[in-house]
PDB file of N, CA and C in Angstrom:
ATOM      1  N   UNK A   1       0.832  -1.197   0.000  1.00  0.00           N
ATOM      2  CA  UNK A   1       0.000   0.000   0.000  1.00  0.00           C
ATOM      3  C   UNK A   1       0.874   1.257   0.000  1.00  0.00           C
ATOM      4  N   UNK A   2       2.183   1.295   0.643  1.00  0.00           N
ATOM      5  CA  UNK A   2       2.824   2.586   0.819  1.00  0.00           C
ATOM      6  C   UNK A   2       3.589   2.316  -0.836  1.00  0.00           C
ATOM      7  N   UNK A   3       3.559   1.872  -1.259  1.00  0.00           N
ATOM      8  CA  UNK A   3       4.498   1.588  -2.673  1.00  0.00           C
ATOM      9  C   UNK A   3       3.313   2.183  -3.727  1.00  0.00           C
ATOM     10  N   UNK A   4       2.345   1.692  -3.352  1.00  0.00           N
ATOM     11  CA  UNK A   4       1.352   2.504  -4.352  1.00  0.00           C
ATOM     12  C   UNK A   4       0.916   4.510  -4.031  1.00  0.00           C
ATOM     13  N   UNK A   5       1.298   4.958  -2.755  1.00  0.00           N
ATOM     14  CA  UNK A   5       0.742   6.041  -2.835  1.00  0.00           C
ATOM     15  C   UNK A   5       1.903   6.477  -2.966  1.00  0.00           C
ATOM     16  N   UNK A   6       3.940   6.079  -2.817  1.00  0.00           N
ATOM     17  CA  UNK A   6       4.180   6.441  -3.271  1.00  0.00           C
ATOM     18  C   UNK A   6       4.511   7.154  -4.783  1.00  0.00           C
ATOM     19  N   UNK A   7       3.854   5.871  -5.345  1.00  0.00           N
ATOM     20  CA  UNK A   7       3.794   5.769  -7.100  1.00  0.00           C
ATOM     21  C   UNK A   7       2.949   6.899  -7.102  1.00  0.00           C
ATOM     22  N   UNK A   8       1.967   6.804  -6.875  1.00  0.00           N
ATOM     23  CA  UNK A   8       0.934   8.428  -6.976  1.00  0.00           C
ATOM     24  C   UNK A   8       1.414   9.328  -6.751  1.00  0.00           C
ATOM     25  N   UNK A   9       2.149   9.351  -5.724  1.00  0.00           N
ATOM     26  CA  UNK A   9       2.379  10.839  -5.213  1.00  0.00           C
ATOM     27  C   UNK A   9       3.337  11.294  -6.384  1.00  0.00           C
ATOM     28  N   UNK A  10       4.908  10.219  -6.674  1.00  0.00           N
ATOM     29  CA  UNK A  10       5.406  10.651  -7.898  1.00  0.00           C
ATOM     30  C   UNK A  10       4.876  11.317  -8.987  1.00  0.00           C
ATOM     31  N   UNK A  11       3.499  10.233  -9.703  1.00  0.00           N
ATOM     32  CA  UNK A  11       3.032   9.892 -10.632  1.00  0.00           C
ATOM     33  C   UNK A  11       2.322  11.796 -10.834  1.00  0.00           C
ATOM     34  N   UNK A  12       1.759  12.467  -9.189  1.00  0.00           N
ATOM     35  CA  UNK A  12       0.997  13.852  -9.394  1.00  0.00           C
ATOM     36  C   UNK A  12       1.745  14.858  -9.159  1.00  0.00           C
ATOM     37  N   UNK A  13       3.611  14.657  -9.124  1.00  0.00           N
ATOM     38  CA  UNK A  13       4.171  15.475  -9.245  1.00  0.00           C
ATOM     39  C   UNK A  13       4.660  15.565 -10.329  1.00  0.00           C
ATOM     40  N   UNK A  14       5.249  14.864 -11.113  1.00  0.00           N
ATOM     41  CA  UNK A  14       5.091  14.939 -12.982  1.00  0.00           C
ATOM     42  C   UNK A  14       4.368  15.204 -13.211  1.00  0.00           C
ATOM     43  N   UNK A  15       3.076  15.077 -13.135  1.00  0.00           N
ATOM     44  CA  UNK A  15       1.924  15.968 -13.888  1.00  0.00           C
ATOM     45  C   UNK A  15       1.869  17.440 -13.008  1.00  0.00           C
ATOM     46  N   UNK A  16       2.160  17.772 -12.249  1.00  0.00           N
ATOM     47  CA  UNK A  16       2.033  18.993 -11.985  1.00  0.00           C
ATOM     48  C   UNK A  16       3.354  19.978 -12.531  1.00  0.00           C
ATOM     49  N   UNK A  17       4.151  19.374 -12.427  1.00  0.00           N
ATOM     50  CA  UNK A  17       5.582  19.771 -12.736  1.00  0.00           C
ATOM     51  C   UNK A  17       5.528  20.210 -14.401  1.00  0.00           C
ATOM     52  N   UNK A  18       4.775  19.047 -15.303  1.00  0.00           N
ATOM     53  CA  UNK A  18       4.842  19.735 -16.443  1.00  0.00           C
ATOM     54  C   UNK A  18       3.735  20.585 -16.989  1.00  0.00           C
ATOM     55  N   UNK A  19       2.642  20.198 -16.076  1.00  0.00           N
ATOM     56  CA  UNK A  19       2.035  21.456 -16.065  1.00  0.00           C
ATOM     57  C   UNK A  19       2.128  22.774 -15.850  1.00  0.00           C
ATOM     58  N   UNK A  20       2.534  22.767 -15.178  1.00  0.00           N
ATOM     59  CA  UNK A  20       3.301  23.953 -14.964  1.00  0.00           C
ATOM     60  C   UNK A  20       4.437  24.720 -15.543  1.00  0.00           C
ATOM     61  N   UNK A  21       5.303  23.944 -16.270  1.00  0.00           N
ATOM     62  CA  UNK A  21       6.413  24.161 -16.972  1.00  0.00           C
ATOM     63  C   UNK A  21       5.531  24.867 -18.287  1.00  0.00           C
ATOM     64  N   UNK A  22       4.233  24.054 -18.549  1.00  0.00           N
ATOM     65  CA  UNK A  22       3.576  24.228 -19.797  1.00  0.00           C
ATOM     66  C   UNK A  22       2.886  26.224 -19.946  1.00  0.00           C
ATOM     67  N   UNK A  23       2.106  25.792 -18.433  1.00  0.00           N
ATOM     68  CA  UNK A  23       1.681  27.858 -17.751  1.00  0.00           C
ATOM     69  C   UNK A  23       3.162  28.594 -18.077  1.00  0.00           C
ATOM     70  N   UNK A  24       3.969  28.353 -17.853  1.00  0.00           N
ATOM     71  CA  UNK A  24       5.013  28.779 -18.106  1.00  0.00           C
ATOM     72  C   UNK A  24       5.370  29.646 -19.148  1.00  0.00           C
ATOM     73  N   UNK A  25       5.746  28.650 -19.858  1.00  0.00           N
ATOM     74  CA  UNK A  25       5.961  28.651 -21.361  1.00  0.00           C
ATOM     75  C   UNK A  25       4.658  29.749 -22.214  1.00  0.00           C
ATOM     76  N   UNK A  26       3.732  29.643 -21.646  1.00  0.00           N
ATOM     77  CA  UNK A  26       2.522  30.588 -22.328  1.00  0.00           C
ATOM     78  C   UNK A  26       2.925  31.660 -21.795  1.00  0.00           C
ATOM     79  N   UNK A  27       2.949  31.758 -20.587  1.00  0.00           N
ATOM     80  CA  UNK A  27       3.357  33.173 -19.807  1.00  0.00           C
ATOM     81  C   UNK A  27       4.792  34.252 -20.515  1.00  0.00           C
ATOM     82  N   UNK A  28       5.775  33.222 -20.555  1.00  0.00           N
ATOM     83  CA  UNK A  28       6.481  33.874 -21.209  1.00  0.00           C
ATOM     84  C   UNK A  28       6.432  34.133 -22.609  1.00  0.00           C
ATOM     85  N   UNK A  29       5.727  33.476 -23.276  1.00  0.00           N
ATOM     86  CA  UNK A  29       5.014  34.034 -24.907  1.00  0.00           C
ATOM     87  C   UNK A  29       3.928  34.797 -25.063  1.00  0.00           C
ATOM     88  N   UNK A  30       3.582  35.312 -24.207  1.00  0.00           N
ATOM     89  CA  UNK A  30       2.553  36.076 -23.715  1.00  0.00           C
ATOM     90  C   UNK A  30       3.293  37.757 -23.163  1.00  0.00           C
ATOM     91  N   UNK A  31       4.069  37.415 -22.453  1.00  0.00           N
ATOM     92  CA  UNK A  31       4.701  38.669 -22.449  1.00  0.00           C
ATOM     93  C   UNK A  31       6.188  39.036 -23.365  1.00  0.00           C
ATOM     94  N   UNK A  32       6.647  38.110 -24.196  1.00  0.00           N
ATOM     95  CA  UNK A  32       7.296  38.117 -25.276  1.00  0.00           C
ATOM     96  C   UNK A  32       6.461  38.887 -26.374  1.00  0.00           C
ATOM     97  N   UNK A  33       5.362  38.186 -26.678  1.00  0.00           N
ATOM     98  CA  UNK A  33       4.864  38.290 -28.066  1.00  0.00           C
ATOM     99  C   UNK A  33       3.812  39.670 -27.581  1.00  0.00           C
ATOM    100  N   UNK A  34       2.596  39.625 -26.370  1.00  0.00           N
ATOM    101  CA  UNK A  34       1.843  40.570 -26.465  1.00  0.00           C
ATOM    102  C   UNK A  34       2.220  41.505 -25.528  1.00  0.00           C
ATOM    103  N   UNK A  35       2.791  41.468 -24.596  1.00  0.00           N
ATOM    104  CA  UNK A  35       3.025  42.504 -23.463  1.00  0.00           C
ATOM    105  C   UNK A  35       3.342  43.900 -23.955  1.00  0.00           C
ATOM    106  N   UNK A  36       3.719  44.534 -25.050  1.00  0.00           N
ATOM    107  CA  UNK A  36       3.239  46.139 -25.112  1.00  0.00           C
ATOM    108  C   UNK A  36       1.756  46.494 -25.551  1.00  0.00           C
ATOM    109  N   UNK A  37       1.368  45.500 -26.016  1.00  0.00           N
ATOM    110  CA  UNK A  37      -0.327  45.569 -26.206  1.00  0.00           C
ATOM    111  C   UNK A  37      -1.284  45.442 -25.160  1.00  0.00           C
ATOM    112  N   UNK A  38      -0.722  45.343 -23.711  1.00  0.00           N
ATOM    113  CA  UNK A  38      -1.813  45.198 -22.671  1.00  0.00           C
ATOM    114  C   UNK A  38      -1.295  45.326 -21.835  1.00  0.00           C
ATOM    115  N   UNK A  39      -0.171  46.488 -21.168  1.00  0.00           N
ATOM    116  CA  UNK A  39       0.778  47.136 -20.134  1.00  0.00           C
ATOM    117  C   UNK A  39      -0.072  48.158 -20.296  1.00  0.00           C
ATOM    118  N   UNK A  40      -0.056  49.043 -18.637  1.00  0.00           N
ATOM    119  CA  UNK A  40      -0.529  50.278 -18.408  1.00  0.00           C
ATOM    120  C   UNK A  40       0.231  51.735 -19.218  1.00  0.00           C
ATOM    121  N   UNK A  41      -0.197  52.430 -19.733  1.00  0.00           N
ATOM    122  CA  UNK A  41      -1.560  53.071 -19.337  1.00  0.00           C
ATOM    123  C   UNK A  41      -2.736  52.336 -20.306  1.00  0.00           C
ATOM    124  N   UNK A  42      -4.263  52.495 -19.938  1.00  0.00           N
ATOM    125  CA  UNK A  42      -5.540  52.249 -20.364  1.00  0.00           C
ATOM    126  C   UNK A  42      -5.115  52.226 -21.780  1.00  0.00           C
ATOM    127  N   UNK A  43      -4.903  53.570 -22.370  1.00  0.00           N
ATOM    128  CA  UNK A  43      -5.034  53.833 -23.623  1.00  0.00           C
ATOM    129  C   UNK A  43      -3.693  54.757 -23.988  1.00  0.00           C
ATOM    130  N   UNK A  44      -3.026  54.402 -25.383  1.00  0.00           N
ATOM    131  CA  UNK A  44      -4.288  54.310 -26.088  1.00  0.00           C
ATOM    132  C   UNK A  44      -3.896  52.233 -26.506  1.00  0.00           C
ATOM    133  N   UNK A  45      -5.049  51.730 -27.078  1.00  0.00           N
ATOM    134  CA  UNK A  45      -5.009  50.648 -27.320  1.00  0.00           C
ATOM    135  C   UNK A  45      -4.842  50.308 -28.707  1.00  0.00           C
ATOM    136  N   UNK A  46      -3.897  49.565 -28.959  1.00  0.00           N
ATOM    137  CA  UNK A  46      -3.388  49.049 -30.165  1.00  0.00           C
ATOM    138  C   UNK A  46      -3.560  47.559 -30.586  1.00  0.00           C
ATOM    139  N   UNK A  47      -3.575  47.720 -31.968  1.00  0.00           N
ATOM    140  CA  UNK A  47      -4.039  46.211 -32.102  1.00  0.00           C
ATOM    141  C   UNK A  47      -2.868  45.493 -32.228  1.00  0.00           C
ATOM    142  N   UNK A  48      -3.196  44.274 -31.675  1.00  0.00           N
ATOM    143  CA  UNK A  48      -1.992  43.306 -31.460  1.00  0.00           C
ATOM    144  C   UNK A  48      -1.294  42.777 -32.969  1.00  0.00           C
ATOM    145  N   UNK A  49      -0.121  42.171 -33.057  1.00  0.00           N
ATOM    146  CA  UNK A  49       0.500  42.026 -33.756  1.00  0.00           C
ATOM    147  C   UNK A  49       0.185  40.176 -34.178  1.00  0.00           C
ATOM    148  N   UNK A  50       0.315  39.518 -35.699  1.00  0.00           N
ATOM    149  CA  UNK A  50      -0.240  38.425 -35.705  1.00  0.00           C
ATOM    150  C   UNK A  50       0.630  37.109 -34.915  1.00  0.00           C
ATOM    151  N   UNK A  51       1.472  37.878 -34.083  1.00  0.00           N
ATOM    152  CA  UNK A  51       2.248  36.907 -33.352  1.00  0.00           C
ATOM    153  C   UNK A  51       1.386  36.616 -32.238  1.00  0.00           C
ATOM    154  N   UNK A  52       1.314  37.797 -31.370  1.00  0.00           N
ATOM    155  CA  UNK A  52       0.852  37.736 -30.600  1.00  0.00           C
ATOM    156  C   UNK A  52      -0.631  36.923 -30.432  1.00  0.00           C
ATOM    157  N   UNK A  53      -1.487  37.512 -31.329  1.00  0.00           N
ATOM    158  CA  UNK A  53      -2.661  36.771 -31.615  1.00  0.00           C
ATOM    159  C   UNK A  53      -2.227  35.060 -31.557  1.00  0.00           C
ATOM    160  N   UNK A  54      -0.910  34.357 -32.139  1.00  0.00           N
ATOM    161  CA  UNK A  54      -1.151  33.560 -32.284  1.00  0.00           C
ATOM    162  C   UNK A  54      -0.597  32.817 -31.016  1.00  0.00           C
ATOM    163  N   UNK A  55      -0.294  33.482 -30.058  1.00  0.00           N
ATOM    164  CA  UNK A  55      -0.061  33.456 -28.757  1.00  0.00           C
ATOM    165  C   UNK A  55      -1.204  32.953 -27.887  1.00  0.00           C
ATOM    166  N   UNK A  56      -2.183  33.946 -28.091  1.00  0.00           N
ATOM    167  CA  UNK A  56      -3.342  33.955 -27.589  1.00  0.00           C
ATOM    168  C   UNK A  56      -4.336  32.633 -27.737  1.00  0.00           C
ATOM    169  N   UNK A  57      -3.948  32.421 -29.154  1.00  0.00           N
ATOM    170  CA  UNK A  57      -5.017  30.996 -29.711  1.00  0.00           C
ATOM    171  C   UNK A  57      -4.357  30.120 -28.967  1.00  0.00           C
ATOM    172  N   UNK A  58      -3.377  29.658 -28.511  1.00  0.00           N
ATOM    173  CA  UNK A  58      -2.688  28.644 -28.276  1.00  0.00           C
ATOM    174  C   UNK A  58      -2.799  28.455 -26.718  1.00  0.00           C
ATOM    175  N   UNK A  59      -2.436  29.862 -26.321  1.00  0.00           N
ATOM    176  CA  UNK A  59      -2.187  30.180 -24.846  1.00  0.00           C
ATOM    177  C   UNK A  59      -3.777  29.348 -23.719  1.00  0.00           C
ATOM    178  N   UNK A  60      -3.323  28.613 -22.659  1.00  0.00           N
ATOM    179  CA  UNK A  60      -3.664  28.060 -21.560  1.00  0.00           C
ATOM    180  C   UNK A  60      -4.347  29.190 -20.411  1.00  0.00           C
ATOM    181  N   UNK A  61      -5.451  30.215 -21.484  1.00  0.00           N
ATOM    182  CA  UNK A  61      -5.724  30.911 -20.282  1.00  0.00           C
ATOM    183  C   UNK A  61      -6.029  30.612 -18.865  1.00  0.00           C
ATOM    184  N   UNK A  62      -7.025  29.379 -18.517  1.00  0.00           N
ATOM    185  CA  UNK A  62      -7.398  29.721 -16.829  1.00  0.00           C
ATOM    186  C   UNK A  62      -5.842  29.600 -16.300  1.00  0.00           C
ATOM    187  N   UNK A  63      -5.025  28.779 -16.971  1.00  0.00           N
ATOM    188  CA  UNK A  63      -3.685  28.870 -16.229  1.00  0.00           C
ATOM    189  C   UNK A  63      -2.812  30.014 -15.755  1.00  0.00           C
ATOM    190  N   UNK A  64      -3.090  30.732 -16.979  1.00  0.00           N
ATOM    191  CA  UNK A  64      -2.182  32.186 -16.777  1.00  0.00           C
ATOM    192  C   UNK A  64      -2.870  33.010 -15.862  1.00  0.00           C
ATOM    193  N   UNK A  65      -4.123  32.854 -15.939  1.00  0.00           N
ATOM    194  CA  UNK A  65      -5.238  33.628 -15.148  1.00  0.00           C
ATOM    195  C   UNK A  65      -4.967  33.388 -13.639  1.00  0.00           C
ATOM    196  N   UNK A  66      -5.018  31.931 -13.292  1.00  0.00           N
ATOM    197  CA  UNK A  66      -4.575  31.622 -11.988  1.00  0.00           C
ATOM    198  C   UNK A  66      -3.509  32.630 -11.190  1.00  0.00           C
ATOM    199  N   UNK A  67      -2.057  32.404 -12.449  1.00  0.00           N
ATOM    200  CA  UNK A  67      -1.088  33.269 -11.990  1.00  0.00           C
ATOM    201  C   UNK A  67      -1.310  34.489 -11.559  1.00  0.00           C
ATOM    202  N   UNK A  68      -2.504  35.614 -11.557  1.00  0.00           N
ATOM    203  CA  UNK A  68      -2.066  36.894 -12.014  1.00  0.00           C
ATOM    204  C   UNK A  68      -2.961  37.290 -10.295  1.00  0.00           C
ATOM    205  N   UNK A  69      -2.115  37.986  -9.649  1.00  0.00           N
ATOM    206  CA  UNK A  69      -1.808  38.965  -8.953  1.00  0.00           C
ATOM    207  C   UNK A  69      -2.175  40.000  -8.619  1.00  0.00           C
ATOM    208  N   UNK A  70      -2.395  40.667  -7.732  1.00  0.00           N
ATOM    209  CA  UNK A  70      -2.808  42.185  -7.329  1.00  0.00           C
ATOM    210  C   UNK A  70      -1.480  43.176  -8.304  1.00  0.00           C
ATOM    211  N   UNK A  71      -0.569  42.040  -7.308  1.00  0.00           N
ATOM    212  CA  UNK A  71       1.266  42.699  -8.356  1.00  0.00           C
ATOM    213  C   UNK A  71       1.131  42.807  -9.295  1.00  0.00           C
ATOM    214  N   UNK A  72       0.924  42.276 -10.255  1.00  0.00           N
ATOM    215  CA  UNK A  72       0.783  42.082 -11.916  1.00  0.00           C
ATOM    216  C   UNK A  72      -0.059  42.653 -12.405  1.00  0.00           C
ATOM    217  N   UNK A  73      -0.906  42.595 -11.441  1.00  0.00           N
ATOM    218  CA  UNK A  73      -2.474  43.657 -12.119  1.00  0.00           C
ATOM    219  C   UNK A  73      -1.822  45.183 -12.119  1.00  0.00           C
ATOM    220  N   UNK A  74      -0.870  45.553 -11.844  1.00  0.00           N
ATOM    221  CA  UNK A  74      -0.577  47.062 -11.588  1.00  0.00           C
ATOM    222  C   UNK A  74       0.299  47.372 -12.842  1.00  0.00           C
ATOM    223  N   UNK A  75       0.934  45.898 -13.247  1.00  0.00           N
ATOM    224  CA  UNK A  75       1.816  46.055 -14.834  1.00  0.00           C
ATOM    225  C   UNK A  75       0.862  46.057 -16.182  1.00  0.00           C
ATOM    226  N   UNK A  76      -0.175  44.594 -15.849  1.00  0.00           N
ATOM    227  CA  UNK A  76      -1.059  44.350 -16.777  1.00  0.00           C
ATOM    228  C   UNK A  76      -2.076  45.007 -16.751  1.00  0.00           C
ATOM    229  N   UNK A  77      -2.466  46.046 -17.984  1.00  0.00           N
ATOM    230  CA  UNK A  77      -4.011  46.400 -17.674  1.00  0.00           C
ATOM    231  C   UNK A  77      -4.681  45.336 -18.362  1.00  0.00           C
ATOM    232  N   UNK A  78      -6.071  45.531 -17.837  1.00  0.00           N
ATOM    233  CA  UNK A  78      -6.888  44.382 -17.561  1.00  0.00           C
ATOM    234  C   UNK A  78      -7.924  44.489 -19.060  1.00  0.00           C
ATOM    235  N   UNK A  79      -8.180  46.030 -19.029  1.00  0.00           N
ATOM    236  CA  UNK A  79      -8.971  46.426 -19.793  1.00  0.00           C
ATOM    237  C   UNK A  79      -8.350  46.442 -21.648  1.00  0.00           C
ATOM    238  N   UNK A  80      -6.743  46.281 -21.720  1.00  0.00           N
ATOM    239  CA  UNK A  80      -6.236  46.092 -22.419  1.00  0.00           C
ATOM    240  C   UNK A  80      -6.425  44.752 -23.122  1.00  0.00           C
ATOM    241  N   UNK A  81      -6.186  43.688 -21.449  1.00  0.00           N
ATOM    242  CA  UNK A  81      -6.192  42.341 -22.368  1.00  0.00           C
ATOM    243  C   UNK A  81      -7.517  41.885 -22.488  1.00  0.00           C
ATOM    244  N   UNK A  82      -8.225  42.597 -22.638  1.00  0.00           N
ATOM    245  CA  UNK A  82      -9.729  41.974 -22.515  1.00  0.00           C
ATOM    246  C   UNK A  82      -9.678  42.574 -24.359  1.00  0.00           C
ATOM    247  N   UNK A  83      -9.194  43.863 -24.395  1.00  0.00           N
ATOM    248  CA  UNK A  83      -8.918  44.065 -25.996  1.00  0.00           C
ATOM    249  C   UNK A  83      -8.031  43.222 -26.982  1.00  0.00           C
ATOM    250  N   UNK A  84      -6.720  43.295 -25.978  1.00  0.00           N
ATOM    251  CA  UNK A  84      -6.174  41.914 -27.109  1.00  0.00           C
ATOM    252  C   UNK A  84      -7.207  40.313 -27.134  1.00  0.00           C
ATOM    253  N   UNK A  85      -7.524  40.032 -26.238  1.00  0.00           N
ATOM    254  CA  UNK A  85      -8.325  38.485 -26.297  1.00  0.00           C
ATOM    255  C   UNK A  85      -9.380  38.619 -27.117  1.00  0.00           C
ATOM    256  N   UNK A  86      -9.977  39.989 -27.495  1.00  0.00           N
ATOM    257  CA  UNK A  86     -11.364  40.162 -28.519  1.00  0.00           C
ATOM    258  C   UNK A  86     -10.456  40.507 -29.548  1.00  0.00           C
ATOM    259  N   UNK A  87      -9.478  41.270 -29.786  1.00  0.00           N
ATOM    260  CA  UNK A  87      -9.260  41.489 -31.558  1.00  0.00           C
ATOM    261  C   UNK A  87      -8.301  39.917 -31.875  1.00  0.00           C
ATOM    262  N   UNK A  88      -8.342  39.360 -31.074  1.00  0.00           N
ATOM    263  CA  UNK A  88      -7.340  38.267 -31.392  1.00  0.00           C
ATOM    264  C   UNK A  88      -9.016  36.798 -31.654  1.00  0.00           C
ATOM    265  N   UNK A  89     -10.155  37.268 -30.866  1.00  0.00           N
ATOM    266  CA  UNK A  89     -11.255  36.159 -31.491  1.00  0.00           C
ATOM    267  C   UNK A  89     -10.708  34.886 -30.312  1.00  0.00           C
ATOM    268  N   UNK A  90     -10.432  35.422 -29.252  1.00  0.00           N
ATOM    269  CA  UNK A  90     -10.483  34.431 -28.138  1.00  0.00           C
ATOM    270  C   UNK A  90     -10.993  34.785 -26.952  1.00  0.00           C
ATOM    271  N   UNK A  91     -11.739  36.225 -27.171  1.00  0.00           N
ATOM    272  CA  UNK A  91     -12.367  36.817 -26.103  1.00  0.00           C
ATOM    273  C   UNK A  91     -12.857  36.215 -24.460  1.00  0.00           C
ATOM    274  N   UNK A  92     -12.460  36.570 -23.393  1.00  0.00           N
ATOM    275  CA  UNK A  92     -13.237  36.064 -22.096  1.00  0.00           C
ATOM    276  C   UNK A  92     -14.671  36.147 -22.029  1.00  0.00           C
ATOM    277  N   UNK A  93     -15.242  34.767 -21.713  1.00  0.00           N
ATOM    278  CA  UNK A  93     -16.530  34.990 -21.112  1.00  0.00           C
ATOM    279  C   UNK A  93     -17.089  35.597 -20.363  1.00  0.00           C
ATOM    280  N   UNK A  94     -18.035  35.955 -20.106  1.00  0.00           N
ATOM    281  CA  UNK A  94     -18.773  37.307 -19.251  1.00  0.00           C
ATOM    282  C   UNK A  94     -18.607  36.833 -17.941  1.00  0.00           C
ATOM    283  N   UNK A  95     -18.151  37.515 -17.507  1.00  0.00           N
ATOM    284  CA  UNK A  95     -18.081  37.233 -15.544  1.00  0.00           C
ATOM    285  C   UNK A  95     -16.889  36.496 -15.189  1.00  0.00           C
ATOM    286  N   UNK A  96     -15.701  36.312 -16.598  1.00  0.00           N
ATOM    287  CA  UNK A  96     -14.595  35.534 -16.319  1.00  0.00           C
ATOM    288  C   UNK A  96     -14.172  35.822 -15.223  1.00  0.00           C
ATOM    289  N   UNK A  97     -13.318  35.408 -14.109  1.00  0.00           N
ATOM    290  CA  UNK A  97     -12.521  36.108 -13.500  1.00  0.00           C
ATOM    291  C   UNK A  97     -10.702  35.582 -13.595  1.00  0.00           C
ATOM    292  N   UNK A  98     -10.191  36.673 -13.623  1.00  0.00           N
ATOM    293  CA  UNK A  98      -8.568  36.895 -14.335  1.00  0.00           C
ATOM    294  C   UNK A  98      -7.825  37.222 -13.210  1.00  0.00           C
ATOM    295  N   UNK A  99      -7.359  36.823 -12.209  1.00  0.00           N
ATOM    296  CA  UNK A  99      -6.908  37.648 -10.957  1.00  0.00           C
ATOM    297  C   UNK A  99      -7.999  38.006 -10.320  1.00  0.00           C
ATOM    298  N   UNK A 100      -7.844  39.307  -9.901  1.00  0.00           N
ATOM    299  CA  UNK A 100      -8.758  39.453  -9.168  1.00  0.00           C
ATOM    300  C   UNK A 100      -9.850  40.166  -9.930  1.00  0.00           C
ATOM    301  N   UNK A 101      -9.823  41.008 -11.001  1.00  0.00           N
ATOM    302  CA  UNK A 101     -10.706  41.076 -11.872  1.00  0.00           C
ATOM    303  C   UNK A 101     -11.670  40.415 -12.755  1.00  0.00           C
ATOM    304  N   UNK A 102     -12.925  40.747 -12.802  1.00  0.00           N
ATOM    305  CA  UNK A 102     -14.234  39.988 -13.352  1.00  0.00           C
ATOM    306  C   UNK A 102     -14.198  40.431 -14.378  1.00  0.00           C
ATOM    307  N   UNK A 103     -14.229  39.831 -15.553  1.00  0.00           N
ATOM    308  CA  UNK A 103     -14.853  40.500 -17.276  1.00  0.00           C
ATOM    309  C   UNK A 103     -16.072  41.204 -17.110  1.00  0.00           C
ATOM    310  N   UNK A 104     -16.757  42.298 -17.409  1.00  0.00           N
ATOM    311  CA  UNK A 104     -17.939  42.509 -17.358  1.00  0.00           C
ATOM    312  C   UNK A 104     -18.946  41.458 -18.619  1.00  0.00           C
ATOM    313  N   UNK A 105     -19.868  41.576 -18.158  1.00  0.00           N
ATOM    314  CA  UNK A 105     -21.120  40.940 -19.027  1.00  0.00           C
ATOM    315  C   UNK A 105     -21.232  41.566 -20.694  1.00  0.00           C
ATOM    316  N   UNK A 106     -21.734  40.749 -21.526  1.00  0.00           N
ATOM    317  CA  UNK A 106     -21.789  41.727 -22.860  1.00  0.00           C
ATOM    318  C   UNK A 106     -22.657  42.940 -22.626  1.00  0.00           C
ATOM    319  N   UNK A 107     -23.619  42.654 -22.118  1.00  0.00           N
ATOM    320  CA  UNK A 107     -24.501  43.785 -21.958  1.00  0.00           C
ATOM    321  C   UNK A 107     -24.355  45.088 -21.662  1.00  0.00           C
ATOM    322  N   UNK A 108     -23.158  44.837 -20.977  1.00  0.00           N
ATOM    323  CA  UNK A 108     -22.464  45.835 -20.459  1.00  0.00           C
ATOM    324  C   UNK A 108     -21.961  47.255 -21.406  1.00  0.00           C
TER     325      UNK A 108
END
């Protein structure tokens, strides 16, 4: 029995390990490829570049989302990447939440 939960326990640190390696890897192609398109100030807002976009298609949002910070929220504007994720056609769902910020509703 202890031979098997050690096997697990291994078995859910490789999977976390490359999971994580994987958040990673988006994170840093994310602020490689889009990070002057969704850094403070608000405006003005520019459209992203087709790298970046292709960043975005690929990119592991709830993962990156997890990552993000009160800290980070003060580098990343919010209202920016809610612009890159719509001109890029990967837009957040209404009421996402990204850190500590909520997407507003379409209605909105």
């Amino acid at each position: 029995m202890a031979n098997l939960m050690c096997i697990c326990f291994v078995l859910l640190s490789i999977i976390v390990a490359v999971s994580g390696d994987a958040c990673e890897g988006d994170r840093q192609d994310m602020i490689r490829e889009c990070g002057q398109y969704q850094k403070w100030p608000a405006e003005p807002k520019l459209d992203p570049s087709n790298a970046c976009c292709a960043v975005w298609q690929k990119a592991n949002i709830p993962c990156l989302c997890a990552g993000v910070t009160k800290e980070k929220e003060k580098m990343w504007c919010m209202d920016k990447v809610a612009y890159v994720a719509n001109f890029c056609k990967k837009p957040f769902s209404p009421r996402y939440k990204c850190g500590s910020h909520t997407f507003p509703s379409l209605a909105q």
